[in-house]
PDB file of N, CA and C in Angstrom:
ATOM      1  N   UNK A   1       1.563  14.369   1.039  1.00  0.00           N
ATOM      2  CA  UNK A   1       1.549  12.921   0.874  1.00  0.00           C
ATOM      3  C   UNK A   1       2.391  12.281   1.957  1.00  0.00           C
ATOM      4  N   UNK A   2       1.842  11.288   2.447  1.00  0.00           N
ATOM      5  CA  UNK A   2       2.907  10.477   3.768  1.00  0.00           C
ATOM      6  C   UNK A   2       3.574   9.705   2.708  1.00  0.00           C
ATOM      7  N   UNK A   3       5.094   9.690   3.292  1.00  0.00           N
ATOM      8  CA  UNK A   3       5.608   9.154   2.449  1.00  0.00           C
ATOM      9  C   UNK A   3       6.834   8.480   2.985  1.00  0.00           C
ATOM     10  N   UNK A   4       7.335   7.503   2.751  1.00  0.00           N
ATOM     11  CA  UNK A   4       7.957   6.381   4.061  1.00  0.00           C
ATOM     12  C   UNK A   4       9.061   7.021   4.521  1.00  0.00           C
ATOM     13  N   UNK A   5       9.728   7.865   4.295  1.00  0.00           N
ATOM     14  CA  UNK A   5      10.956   8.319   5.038  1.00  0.00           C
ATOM     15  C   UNK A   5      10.125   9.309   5.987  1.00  0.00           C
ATOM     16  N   UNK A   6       9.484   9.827   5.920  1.00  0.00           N
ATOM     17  CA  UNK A   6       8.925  11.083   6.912  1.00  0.00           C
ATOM     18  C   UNK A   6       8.200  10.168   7.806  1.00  0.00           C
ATOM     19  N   UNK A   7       7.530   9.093   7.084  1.00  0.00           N
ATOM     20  CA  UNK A   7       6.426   8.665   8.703  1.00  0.00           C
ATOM     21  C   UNK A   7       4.896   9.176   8.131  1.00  0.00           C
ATOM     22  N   UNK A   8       3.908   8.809   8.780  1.00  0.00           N
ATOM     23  CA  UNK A   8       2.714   9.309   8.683  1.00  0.00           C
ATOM     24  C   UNK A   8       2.450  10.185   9.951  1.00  0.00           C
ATOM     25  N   UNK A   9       1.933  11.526   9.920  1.00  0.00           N
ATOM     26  CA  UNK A   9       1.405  11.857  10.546  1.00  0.00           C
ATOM     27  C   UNK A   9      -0.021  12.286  10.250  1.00  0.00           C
ATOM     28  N   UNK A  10      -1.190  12.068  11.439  1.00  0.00           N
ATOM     29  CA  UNK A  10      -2.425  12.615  11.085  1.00  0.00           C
ATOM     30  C   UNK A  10      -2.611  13.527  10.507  1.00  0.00           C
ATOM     31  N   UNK A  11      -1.928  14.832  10.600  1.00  0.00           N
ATOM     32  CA  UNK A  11      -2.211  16.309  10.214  1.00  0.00           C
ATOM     33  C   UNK A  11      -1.748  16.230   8.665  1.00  0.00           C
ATOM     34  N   UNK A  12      -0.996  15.143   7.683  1.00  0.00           N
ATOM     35  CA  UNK A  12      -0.444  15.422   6.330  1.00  0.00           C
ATOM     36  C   UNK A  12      -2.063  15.028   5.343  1.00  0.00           C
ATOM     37  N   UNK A  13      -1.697  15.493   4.702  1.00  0.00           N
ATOM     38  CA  UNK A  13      -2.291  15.438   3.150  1.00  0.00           C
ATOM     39  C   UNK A  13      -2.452  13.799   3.155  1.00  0.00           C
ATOM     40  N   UNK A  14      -3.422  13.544   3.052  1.00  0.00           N
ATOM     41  CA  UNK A  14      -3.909  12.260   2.509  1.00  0.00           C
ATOM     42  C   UNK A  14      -4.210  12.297   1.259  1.00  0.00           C
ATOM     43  N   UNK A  15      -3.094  11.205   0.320  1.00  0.00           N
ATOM     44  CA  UNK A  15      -3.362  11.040  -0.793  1.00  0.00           C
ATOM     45  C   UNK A  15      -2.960   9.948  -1.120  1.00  0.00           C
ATOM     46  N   UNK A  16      -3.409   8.959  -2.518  1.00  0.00           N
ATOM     47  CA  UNK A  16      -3.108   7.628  -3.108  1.00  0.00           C
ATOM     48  C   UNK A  16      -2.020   7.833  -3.518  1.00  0.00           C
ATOM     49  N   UNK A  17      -1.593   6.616  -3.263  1.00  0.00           N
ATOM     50  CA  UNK A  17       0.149   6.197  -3.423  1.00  0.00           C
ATOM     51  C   UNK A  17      -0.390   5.008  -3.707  1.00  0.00           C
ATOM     52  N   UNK A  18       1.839   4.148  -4.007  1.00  0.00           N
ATOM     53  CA  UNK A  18       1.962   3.137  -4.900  1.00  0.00           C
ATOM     54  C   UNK A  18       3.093   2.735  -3.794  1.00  0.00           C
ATOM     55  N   UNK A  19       3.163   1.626  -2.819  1.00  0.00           N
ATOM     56  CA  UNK A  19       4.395   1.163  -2.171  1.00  0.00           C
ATOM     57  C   UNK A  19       5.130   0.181  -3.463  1.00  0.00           C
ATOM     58  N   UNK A  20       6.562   0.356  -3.704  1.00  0.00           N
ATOM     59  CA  UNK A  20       6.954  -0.543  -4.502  1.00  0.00           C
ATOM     60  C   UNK A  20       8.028  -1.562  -3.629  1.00  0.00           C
ATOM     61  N   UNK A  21       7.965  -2.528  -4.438  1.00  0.00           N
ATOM     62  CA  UNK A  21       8.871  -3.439  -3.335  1.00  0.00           C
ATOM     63  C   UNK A  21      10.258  -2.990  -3.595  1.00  0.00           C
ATOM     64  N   UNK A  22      10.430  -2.429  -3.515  1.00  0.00           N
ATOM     65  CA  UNK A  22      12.001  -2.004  -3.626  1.00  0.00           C
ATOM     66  C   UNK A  22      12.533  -1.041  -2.436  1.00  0.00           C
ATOM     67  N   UNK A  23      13.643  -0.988  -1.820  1.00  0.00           N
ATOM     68  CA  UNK A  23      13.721  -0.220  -0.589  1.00  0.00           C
ATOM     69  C   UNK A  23      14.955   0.972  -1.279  1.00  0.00           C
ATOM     70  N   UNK A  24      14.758   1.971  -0.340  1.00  0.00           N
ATOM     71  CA  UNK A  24      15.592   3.140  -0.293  1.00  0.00           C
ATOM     72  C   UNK A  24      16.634   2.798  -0.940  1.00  0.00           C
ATOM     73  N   UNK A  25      17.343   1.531  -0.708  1.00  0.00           N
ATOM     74  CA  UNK A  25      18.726   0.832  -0.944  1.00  0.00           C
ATOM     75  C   UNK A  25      18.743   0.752  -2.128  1.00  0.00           C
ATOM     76  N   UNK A  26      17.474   0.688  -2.888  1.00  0.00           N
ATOM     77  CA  UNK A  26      17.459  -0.224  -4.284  1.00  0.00           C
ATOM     78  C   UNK A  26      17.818  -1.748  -4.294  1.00  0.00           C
ATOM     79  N   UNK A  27      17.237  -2.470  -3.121  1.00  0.00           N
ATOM     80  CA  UNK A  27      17.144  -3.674  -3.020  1.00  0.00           C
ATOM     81  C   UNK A  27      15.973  -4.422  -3.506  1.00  0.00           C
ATOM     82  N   UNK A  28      15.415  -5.454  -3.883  1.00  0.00           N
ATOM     83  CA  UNK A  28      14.046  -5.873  -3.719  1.00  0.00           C
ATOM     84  C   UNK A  28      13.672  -6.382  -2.764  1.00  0.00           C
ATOM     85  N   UNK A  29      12.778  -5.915  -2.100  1.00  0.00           N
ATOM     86  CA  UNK A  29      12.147  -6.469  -0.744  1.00  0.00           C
ATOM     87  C   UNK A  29      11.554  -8.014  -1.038  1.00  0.00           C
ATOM     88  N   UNK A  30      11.946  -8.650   0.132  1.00  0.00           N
ATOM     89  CA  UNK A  30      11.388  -9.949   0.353  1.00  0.00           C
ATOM     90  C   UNK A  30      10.540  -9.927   1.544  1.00  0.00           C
ATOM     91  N   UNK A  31       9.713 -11.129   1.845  1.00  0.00           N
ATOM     92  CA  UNK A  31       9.982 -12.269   0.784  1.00  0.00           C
ATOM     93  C   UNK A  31       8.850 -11.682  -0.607  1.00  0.00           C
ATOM     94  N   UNK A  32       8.969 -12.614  -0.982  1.00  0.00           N
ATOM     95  CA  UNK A  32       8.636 -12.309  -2.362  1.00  0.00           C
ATOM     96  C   UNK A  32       7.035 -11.673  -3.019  1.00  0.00           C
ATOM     97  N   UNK A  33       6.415 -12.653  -2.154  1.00  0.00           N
ATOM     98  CA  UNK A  33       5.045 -12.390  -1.482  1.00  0.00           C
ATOM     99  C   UNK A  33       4.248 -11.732  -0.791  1.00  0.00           C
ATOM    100  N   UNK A  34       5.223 -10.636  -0.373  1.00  0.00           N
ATOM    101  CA  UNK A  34       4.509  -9.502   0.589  1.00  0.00           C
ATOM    102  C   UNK A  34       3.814  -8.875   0.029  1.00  0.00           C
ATOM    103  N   UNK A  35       3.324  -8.279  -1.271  1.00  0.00           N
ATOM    104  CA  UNK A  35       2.122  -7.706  -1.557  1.00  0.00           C
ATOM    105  C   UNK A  35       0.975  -8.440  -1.699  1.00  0.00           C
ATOM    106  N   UNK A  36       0.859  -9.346  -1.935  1.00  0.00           N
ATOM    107  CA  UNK A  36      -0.345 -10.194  -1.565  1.00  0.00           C
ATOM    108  C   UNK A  36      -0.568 -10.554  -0.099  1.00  0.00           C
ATOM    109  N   UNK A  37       0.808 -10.749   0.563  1.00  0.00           N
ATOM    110  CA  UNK A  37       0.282 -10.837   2.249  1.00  0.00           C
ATOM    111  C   UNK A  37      -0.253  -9.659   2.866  1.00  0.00           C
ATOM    112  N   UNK A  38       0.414  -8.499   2.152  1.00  0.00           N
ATOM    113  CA  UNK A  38      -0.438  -6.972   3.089  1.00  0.00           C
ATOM    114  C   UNK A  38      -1.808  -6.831   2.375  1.00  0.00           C
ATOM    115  N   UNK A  39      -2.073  -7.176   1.291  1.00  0.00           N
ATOM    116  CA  UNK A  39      -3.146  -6.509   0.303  1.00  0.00           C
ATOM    117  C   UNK A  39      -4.245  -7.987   1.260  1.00  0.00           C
ATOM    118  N   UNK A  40      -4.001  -9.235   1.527  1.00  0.00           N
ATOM    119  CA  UNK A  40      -4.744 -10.538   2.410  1.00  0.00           C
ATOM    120  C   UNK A  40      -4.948 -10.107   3.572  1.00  0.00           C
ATOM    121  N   UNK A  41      -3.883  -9.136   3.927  1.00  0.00           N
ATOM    122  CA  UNK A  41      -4.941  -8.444   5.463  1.00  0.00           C
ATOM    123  C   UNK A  41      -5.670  -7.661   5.714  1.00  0.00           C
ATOM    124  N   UNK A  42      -5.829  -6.992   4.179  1.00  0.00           N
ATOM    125  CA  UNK A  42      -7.043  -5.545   4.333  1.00  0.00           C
ATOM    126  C   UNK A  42      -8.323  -6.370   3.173  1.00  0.00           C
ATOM    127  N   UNK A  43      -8.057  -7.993   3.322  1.00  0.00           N
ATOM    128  CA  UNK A  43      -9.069  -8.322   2.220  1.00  0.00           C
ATOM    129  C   UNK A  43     -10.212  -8.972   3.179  1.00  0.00           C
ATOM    130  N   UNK A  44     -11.377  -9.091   2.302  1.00  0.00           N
ATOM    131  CA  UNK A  44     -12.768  -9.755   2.989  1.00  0.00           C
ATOM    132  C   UNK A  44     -13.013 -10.678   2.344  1.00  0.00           C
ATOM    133  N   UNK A  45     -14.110 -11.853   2.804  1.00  0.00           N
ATOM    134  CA  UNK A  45     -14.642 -12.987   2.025  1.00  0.00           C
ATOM    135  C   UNK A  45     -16.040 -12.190   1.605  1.00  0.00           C
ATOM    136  N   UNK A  46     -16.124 -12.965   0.742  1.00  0.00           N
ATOM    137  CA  UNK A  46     -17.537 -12.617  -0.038  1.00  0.00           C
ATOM    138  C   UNK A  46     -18.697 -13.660   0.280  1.00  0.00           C
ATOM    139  N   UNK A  47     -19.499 -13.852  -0.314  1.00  0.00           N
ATOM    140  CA  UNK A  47     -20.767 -14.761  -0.214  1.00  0.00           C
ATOM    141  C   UNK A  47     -20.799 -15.959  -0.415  1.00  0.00           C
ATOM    142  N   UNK A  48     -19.538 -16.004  -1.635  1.00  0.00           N
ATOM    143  CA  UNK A  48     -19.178 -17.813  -2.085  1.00  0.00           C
ATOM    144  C   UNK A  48     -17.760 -18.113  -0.904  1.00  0.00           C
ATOM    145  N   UNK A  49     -17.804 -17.256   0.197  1.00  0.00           N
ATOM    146  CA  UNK A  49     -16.715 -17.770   1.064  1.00  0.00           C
ATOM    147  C   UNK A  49     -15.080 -17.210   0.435  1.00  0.00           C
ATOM    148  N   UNK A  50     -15.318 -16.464  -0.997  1.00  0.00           N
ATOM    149  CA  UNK A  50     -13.746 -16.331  -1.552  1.00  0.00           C
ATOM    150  C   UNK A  50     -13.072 -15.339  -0.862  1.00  0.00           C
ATOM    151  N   UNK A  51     -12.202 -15.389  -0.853  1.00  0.00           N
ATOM    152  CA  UNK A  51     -11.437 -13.933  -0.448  1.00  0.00           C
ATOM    153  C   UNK A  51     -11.214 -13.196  -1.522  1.00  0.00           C
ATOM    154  N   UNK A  52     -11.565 -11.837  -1.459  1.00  0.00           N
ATOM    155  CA  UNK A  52     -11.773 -10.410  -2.080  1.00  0.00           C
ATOM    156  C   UNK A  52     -10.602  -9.337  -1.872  1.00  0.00           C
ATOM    157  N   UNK A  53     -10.035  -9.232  -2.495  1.00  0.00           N
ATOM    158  CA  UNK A  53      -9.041  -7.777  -2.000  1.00  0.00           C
ATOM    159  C   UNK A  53     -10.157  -5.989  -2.107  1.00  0.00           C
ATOM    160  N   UNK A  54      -9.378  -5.896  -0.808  1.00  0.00           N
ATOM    161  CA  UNK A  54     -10.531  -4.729  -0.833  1.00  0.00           C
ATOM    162  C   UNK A  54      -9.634  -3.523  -2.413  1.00  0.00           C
ATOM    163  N   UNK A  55     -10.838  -2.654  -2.603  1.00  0.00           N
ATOM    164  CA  UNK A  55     -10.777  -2.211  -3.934  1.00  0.00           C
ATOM    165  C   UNK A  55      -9.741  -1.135  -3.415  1.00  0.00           C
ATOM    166  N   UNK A  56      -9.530  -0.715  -1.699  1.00  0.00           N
ATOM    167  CA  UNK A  56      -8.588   0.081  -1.346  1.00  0.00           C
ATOM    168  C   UNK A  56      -7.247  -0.253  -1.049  1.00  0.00           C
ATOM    169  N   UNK A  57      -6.934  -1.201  -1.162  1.00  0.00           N
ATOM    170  CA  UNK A  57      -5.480  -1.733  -1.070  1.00  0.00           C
ATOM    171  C   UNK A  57      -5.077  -2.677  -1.782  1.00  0.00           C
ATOM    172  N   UNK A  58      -4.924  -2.939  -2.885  1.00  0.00           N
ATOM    173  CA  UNK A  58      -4.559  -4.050  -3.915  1.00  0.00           C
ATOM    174  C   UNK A  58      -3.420  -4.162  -4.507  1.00  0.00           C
ATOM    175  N   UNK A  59      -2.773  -5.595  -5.007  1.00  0.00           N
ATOM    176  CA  UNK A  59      -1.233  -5.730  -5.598  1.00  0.00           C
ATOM    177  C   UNK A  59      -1.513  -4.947  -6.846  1.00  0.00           C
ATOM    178  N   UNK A  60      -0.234  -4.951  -7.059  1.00  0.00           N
ATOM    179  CA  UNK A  60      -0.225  -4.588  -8.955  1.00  0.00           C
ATOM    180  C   UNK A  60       1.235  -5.153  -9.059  1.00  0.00           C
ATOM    181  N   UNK A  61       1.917  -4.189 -10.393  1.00  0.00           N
ATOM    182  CA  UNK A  61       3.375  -4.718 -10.678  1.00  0.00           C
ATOM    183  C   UNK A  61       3.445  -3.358 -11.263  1.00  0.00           C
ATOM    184  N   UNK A  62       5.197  -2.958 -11.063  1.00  0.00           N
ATOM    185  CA  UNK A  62       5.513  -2.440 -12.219  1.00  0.00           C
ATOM    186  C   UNK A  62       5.980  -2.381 -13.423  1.00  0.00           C
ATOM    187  N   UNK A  63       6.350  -1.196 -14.067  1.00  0.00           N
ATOM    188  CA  UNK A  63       6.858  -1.260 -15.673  1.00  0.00           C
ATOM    189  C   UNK A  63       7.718  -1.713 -15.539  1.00  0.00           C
ATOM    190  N   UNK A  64       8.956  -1.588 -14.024  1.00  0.00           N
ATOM    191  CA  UNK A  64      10.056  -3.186 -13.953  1.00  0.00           C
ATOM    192  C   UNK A  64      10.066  -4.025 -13.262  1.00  0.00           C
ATOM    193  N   UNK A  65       8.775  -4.574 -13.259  1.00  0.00           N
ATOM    194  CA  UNK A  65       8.464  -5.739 -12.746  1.00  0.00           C
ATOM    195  C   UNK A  65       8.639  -5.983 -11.266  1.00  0.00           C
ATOM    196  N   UNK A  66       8.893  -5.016 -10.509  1.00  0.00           N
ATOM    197  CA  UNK A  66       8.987  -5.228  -9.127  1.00  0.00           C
ATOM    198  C   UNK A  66       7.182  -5.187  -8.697  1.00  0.00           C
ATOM    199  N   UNK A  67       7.064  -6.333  -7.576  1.00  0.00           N
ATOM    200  CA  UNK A  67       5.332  -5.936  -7.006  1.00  0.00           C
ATOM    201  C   UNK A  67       5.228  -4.820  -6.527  1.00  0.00           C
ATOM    202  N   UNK A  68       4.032  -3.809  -6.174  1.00  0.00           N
ATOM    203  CA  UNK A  68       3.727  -2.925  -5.313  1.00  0.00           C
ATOM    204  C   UNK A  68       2.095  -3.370  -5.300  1.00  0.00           C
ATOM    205  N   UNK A  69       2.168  -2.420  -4.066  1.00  0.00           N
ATOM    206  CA  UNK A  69       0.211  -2.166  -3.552  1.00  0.00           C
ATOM    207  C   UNK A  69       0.054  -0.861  -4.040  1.00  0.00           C
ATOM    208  N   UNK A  70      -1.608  -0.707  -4.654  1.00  0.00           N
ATOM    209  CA  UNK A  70      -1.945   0.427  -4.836  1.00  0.00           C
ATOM    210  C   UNK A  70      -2.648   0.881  -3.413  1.00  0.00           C
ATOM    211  N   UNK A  71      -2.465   2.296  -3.053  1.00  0.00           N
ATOM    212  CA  UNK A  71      -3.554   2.255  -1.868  1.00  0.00           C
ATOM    213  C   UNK A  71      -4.251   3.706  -2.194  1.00  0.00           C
ATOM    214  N   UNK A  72      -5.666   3.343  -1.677  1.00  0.00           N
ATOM    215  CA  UNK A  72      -6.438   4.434  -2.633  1.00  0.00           C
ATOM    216  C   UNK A  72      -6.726   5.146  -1.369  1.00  0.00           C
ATOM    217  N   UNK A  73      -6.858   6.762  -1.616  1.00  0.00           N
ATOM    218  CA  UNK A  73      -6.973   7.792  -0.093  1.00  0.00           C
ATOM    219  C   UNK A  73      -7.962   7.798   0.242  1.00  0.00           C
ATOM    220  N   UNK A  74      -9.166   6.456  -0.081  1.00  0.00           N
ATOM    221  CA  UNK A  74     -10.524   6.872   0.140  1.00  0.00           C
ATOM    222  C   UNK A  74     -10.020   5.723   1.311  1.00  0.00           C
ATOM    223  N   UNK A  75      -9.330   4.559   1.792  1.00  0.00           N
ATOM    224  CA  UNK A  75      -8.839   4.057   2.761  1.00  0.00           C
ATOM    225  C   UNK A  75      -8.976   4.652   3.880  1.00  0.00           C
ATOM    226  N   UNK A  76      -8.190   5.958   4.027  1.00  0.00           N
ATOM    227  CA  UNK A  76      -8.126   6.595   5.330  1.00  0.00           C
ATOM    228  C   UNK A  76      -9.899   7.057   5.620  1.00  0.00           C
ATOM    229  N   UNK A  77     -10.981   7.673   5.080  1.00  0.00           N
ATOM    230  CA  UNK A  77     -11.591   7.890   4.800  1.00  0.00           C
ATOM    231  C   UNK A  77     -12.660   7.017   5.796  1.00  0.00           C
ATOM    232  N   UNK A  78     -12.616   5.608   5.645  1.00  0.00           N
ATOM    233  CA  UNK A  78     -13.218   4.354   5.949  1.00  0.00           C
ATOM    234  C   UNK A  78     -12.315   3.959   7.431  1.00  0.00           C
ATOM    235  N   UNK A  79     -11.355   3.780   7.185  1.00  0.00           N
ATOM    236  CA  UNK A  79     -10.509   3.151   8.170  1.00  0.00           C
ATOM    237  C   UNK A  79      -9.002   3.930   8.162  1.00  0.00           C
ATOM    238  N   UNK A  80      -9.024   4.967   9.116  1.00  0.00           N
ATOM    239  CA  UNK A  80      -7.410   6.036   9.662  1.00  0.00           C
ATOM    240  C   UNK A  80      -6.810   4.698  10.057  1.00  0.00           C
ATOM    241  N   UNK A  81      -6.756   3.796  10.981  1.00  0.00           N
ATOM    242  CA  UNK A  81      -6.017   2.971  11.037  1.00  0.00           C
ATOM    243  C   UNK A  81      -5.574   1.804  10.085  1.00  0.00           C
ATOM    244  N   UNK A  82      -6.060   1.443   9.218  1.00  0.00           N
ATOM    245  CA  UNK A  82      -6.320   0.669   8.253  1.00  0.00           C
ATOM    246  C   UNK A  82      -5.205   1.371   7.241  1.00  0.00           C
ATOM    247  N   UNK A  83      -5.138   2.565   6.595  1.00  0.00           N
ATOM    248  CA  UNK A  83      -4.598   3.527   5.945  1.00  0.00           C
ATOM    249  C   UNK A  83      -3.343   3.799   6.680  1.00  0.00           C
ATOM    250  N   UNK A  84      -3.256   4.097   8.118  1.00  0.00           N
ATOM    251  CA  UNK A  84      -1.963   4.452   9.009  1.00  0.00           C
ATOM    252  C   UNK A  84      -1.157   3.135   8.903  1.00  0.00           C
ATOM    253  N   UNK A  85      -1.746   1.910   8.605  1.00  0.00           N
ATOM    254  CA  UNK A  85      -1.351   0.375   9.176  1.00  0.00           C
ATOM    255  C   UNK A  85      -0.444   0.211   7.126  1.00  0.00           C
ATOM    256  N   UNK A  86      -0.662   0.453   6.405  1.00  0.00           N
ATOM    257  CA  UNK A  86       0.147   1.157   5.557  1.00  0.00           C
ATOM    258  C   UNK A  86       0.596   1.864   5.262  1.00  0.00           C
ATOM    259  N   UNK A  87       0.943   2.679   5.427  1.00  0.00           N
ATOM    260  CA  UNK A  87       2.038   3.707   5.575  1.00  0.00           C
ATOM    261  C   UNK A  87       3.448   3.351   6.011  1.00  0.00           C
ATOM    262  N   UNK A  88       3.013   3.228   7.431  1.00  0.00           N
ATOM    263  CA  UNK A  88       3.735   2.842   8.707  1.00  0.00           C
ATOM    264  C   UNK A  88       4.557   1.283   8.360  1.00  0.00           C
ATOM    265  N   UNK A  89       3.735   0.427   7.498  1.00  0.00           N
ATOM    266  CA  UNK A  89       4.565  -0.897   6.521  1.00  0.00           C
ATOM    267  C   UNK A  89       5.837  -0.501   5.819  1.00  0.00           C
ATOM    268  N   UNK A  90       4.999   0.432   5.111  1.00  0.00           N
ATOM    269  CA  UNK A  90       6.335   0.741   3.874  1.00  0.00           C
ATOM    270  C   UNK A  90       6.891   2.003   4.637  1.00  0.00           C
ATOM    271  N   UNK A  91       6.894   2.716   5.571  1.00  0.00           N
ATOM    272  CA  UNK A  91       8.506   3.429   6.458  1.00  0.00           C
ATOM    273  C   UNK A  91       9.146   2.217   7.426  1.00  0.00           C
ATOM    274  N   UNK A  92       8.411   1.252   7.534  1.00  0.00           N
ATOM    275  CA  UNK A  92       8.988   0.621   8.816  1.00  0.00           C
ATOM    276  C   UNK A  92      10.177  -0.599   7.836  1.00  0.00           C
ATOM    277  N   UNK A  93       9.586  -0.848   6.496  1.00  0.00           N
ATOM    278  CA  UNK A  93      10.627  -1.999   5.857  1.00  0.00           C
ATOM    279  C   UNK A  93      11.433  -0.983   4.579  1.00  0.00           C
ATOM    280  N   UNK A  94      11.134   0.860   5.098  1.00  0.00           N
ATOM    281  CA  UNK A  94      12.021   1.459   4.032  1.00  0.00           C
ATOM    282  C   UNK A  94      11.524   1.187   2.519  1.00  0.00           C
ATOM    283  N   UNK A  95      10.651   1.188   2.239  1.00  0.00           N
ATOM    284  CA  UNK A  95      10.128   0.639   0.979  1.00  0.00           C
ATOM    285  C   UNK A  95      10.039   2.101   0.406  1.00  0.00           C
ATOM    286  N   UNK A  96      10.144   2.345  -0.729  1.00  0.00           N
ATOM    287  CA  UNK A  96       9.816   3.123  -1.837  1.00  0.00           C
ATOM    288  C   UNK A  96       8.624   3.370  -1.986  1.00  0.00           C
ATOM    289  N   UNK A  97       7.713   4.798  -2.278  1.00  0.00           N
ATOM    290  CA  UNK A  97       6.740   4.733  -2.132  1.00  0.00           C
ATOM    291  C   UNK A  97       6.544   6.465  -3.358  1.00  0.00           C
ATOM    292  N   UNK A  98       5.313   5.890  -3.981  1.00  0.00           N
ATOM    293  CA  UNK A  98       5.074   6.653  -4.975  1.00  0.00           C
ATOM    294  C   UNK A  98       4.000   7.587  -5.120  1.00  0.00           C
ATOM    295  N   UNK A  99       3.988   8.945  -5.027  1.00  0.00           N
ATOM    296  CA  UNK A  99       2.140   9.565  -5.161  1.00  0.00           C
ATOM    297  C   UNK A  99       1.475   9.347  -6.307  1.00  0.00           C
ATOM    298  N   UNK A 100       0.402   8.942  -6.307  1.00  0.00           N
ATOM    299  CA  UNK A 100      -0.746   9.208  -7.535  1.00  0.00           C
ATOM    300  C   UNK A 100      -1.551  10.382  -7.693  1.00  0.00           C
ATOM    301  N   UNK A 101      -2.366   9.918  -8.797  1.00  0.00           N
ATOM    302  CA  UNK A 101      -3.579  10.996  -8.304  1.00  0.00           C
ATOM    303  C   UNK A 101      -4.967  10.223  -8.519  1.00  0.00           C
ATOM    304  N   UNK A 102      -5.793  10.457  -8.047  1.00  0.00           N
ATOM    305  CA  UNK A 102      -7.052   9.439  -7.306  1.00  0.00           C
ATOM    306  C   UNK A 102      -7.289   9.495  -9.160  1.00  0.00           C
ATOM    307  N   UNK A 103      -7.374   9.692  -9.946  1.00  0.00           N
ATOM    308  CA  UNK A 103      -8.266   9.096 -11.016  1.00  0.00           C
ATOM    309  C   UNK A 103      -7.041   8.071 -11.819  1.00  0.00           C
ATOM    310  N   UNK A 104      -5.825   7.625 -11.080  1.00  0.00           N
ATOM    311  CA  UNK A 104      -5.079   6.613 -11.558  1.00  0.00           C
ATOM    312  C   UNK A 104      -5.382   5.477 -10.588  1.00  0.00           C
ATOM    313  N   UNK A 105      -6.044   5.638  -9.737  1.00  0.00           N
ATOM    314  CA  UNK A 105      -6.386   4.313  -8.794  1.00  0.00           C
ATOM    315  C   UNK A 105      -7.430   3.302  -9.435  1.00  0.00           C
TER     316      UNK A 105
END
């Protein structure tokens, strides 16, 4: 699993994770809004013009209420850069980052 202190490299295990807003520190990451701003750059408009979060990178919350993105490993799959372009978010702002397993996505 890439996982924000190591970095992503091509050659690891691609698997779904959970970035939480919280950093190494046990701080809460700001601003407050950043999971909807990263989850608004991997999103598309649809037909009525709305914006869509793609089904591979989406907000959630947790059980303590801090935001995170889910990101599903079928991402890399579609788009290595798209998938690398998260990762590389949550090692670069130290964010906390959680493995799943693809039938919790």
């Amino acid at each position: 699993m890439p996982t924000a202190p190591s970095g992503y490299h091509m050659s690891e295990k691609i698997e779904s994770f959970i970035i939480v807003g919280v950093t190494h520190e046990g701080k809460t990451f700001r601003p407050s809004d950043w999971a909807d701003r990263l989850c608004g750059i991997m999103s598309a408009f649809d037909q009525d013009n709305r914006m869509k979060y793609s089904p591979y990178v989406r907000p959630g919350c947790s059980l303590t209420g801090h935001k995170t993105v889910v990101v599903d490993a079928r991402l890399h799959k579609l788009n290595p850069l798209a998938y690398k372009f998260v990762v590389d978010f949550a090692h670069s702002n130290h964010l906390q980052v959680e493995p799943i397993s693809d039938d919790q996505v």
